[in-house]
N, C-alpha and C. Protein backbone atom coordinates (compact mmCIF):
# COMPACT_ATOMS: atom_id res chain seq x y z
N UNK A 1 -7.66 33.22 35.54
CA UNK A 1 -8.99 33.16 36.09
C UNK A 1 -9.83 34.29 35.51
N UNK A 2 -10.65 33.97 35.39
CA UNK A 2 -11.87 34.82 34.71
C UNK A 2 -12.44 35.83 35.54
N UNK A 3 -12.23 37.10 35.33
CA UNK A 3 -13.04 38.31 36.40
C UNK A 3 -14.33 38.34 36.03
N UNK A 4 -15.10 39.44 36.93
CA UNK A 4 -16.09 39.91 36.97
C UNK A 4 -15.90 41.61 37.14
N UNK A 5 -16.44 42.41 36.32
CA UNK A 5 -17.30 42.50 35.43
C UNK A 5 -16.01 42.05 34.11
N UNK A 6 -16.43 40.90 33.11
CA UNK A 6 -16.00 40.62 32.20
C UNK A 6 -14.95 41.51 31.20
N UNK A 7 -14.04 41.47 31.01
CA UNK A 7 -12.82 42.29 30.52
C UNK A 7 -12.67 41.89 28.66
N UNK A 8 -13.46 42.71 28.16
CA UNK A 8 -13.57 42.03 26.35
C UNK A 8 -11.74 42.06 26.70
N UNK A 9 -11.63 40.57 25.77
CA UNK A 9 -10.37 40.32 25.29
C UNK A 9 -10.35 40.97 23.59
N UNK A 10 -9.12 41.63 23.47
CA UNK A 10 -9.11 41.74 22.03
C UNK A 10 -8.47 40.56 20.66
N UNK A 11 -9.36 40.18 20.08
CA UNK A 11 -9.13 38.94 19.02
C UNK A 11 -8.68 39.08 17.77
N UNK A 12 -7.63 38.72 17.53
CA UNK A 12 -7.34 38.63 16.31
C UNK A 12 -7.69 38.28 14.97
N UNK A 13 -7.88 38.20 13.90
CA UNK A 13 -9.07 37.74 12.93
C UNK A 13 -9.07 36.23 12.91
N UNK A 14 -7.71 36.08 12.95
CA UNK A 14 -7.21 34.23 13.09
C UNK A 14 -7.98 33.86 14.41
N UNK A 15 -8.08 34.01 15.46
CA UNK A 15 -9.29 33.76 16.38
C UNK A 15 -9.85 34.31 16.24
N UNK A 16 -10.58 34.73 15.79
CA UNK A 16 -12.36 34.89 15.42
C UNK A 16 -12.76 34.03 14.60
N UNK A 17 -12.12 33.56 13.62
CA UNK A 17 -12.00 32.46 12.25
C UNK A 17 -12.16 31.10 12.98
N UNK A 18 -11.22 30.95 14.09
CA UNK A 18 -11.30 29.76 15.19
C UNK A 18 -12.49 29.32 15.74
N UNK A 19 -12.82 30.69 16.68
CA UNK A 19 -13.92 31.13 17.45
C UNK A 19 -15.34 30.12 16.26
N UNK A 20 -15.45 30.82 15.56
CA UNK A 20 -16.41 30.64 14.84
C UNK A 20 -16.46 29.38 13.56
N UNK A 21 -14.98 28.37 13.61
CA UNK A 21 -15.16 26.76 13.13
C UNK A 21 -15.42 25.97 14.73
N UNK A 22 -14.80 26.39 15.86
CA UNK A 22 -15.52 25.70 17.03
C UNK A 22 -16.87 25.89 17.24
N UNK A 23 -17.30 26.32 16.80
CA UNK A 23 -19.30 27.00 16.65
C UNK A 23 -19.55 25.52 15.64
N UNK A 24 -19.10 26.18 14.68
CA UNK A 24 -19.68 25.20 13.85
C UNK A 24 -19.76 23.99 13.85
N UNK A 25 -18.27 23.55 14.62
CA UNK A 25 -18.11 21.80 15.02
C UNK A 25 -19.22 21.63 15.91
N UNK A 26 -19.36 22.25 16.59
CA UNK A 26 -20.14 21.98 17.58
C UNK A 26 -21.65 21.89 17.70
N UNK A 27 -22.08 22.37 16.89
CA UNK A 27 -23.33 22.54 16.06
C UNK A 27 -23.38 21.00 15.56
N UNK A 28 -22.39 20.52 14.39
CA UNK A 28 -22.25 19.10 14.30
C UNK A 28 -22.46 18.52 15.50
N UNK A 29 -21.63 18.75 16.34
CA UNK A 29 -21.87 17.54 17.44
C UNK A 29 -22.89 17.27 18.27
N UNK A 30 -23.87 18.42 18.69
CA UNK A 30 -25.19 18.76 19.07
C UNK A 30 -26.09 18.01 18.00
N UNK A 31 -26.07 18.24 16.45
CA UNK A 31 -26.93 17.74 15.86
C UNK A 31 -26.47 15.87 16.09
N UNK A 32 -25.82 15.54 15.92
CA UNK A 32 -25.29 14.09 16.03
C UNK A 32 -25.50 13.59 16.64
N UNK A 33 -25.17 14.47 18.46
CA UNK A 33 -25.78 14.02 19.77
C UNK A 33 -27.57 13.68 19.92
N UNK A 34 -28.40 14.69 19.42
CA UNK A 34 -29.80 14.26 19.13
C UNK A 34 -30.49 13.71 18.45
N UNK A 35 -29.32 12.90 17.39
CA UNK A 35 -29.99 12.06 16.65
C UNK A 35 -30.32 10.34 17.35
N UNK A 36 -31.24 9.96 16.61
CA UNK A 36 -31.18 8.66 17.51
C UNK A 36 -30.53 7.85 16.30
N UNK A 37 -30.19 6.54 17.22
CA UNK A 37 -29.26 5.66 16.52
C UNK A 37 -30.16 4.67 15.69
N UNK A 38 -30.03 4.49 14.45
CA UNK A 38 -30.77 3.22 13.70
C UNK A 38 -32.21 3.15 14.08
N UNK A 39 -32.81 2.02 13.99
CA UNK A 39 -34.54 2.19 13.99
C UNK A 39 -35.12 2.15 15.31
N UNK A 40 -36.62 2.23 15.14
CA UNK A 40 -36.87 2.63 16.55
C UNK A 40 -37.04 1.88 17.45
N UNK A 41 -36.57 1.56 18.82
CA UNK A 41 -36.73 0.76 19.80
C UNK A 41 -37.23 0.61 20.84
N UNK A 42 -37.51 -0.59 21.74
CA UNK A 42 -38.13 -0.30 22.72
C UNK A 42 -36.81 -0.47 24.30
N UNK A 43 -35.78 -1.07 23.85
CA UNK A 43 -34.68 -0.90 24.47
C UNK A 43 -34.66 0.41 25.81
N UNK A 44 -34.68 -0.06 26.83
CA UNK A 44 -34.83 1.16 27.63
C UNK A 44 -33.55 1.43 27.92
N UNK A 45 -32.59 0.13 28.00
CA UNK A 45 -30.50 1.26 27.68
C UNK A 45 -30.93 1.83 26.85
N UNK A 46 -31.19 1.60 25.70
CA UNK A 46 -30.49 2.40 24.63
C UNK A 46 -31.71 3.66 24.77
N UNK A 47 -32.82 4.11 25.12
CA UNK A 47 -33.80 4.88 25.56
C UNK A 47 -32.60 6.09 26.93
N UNK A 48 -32.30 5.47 27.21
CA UNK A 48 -31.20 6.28 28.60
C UNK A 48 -30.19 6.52 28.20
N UNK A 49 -29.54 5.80 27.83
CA UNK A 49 -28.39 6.28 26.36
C UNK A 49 -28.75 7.68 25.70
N UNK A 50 -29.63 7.22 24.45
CA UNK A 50 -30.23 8.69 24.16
C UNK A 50 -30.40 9.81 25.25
N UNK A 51 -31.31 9.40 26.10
CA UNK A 51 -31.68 10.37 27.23
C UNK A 51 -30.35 11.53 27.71
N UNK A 52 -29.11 10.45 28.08
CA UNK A 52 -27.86 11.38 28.45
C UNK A 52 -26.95 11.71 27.33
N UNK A 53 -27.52 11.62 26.00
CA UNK A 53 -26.53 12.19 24.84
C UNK A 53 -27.59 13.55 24.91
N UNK A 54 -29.05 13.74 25.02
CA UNK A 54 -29.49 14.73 24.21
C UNK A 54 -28.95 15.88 25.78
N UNK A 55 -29.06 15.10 26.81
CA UNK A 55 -28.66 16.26 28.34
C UNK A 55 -27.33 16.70 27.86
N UNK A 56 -26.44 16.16 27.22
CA UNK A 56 -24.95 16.60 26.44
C UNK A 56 -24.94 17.58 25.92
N UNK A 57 -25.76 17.55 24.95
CA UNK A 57 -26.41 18.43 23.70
C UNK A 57 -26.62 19.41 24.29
N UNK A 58 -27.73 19.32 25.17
CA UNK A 58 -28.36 20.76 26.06
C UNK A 58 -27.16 21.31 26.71
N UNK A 59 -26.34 20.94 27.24
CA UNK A 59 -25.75 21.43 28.24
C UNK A 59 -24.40 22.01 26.85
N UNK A 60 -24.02 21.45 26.22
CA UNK A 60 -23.17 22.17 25.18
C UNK A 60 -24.08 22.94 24.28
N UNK A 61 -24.81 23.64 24.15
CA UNK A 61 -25.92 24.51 23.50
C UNK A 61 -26.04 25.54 24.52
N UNK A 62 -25.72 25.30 26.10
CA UNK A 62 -26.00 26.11 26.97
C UNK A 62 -24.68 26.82 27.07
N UNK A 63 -23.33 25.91 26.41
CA UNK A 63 -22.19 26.58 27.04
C UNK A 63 -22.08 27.62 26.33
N UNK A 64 -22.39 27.13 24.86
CA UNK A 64 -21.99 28.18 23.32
C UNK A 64 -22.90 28.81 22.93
N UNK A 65 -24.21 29.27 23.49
CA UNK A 65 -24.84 30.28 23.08
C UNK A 65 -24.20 31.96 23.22
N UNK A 66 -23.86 32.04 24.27
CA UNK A 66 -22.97 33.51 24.24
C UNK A 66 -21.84 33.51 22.70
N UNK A 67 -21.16 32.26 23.16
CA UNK A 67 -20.03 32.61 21.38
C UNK A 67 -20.81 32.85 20.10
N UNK A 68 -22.34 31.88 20.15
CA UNK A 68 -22.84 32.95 18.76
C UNK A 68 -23.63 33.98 18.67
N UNK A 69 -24.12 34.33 20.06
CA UNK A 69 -23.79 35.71 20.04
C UNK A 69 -22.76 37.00 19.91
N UNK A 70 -21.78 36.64 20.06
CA UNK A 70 -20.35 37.42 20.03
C UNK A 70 -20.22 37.14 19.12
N UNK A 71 -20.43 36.44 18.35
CA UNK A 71 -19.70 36.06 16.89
C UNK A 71 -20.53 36.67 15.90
N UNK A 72 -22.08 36.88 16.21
CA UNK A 72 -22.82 37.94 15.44
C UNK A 72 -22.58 39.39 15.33
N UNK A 73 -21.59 39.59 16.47
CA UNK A 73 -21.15 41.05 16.99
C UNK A 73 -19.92 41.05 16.43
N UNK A 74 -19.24 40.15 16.28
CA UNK A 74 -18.11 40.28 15.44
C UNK A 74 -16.57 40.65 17.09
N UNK A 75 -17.83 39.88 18.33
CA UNK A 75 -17.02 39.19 18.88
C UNK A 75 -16.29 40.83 20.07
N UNK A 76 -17.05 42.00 19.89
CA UNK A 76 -17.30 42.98 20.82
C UNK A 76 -17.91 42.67 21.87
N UNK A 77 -17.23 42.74 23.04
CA UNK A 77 -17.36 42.36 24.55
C UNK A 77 -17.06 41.14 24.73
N UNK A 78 -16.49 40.36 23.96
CA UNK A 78 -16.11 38.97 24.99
C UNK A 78 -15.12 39.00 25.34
N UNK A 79 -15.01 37.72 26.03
CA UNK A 79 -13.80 37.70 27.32
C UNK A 79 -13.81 36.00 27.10
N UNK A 80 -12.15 36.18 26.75
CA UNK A 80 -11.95 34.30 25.95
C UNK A 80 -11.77 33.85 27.43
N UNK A 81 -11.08 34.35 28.47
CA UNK A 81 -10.70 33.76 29.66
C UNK A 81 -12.10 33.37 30.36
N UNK A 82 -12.81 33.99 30.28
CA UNK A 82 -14.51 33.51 30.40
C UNK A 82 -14.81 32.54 30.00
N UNK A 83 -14.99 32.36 28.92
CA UNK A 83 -15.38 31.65 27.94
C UNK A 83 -14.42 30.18 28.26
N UNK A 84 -13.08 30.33 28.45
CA UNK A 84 -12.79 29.03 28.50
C UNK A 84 -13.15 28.22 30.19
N UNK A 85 -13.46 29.25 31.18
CA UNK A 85 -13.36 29.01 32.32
C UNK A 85 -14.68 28.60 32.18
N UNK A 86 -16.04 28.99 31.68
CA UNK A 86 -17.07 27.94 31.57
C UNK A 86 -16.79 26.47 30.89
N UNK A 87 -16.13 26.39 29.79
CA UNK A 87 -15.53 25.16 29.31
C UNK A 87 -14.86 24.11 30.03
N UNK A 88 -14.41 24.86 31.06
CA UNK A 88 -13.81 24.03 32.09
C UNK A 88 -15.07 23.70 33.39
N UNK A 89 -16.06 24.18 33.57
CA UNK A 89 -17.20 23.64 34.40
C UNK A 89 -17.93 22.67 33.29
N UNK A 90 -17.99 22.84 32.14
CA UNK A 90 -18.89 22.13 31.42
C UNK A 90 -18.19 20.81 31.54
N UNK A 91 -16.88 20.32 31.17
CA UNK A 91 -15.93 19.55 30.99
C UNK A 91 -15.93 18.70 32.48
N UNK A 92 -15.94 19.40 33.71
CA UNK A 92 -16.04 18.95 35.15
C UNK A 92 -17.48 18.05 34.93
N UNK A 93 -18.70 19.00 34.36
CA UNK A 93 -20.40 18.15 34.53
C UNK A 93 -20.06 16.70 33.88
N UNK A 94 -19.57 16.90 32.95
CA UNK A 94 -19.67 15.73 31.42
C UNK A 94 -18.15 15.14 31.55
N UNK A 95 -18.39 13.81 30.77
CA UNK A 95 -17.31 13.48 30.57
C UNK A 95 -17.19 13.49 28.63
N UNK A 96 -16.74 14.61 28.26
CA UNK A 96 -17.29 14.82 26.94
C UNK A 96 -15.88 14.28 25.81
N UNK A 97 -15.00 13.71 26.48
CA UNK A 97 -14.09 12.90 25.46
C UNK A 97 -15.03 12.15 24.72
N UNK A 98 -15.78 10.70 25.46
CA UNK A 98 -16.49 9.95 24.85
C UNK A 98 -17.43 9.76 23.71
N UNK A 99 -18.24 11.53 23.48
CA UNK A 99 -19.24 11.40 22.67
C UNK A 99 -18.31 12.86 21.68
N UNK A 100 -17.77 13.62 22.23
CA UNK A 100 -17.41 14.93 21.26
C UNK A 100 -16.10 15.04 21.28
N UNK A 101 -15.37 16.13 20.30
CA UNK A 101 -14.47 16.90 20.43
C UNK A 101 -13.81 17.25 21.96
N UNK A 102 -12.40 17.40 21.53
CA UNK A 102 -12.13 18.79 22.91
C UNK A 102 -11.94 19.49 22.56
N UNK A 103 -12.93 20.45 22.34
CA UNK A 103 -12.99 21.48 22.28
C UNK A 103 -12.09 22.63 22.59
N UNK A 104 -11.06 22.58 23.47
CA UNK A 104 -9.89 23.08 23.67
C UNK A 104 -9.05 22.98 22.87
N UNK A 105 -8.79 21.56 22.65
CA UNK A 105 -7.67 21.31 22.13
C UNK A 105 -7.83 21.31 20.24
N UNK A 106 -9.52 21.07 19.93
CA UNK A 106 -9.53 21.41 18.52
C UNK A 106 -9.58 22.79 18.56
N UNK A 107 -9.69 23.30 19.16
CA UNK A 107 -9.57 25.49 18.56
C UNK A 107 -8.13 25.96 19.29
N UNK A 108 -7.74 25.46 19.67
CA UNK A 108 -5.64 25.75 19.58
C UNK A 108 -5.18 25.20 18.13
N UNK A 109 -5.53 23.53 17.96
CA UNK A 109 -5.25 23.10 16.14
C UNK A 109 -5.53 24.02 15.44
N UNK A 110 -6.74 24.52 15.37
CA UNK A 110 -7.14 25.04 14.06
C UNK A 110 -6.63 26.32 14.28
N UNK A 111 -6.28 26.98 15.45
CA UNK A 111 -5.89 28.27 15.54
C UNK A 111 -4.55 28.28 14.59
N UNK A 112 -3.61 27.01 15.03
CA UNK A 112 -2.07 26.96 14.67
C UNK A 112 -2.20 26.85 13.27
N UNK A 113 -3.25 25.89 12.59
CA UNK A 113 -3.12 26.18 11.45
C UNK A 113 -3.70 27.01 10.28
N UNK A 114 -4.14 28.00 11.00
CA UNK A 114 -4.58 29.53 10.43
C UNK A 114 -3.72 30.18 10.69
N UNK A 115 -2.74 30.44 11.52
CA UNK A 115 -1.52 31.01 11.94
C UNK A 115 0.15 30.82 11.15
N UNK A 116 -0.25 29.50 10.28
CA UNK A 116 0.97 28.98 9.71
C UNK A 116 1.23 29.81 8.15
């Protein structure tokens, strides 16, 4: 469980390397999420559709703004147990299998195989 006042975890370069390809996926998936699909319509599903991909977007833009901040810092003062314990409220709002990554489970992969 995640304390208060926040406890920087110390990171290894192989997670920070992690840290910062889950940024980047995610950046993909934000841009992907706000794109609209094919030409323009008057479809009001597919208008609400959009509507709850771009609230996705926002709300994963809201989770990972602190990581690229820490990651500009080179990742002084964070706290991964934080960090994943918001991941786990974001994950509760959304049901984010459907449109993205898991995010969990792609930055353990990529951790293992920076580690190998």
């Amino acid at each position: 469980m995640a304390t208060w006042p926040h406890v920087e975890t110390p990171l290894t370069n192989e997670e920070k390397e992690a840290y910062r390809f889950l940024l980047y996926q995610a950046m993909l998936d934000i841009r992907n999420l706000c794109q609209s699909r094919g030409r323009p319509t008057y479809n009001p599903f597919l208008w609400w559709q959009q509507y709850q991909r771009s609230r996705l977007a926002g709300a994963l833009a809201d989770w990972l703004h602190n990581l690229a901040f820490y990651s500009s810092v080179d990742f002084k003062g964070f706290d991964a147990d934080w960090f994943w314990e918001e991941y786990s409220g974001f994950c509760g709002r959304f049901s984010v299998t459907y449109y993205i990554v898991d995010y969990r489970n792609h930055f353990d992969r990529h951790l293992g195989c920076l580690r190998r």
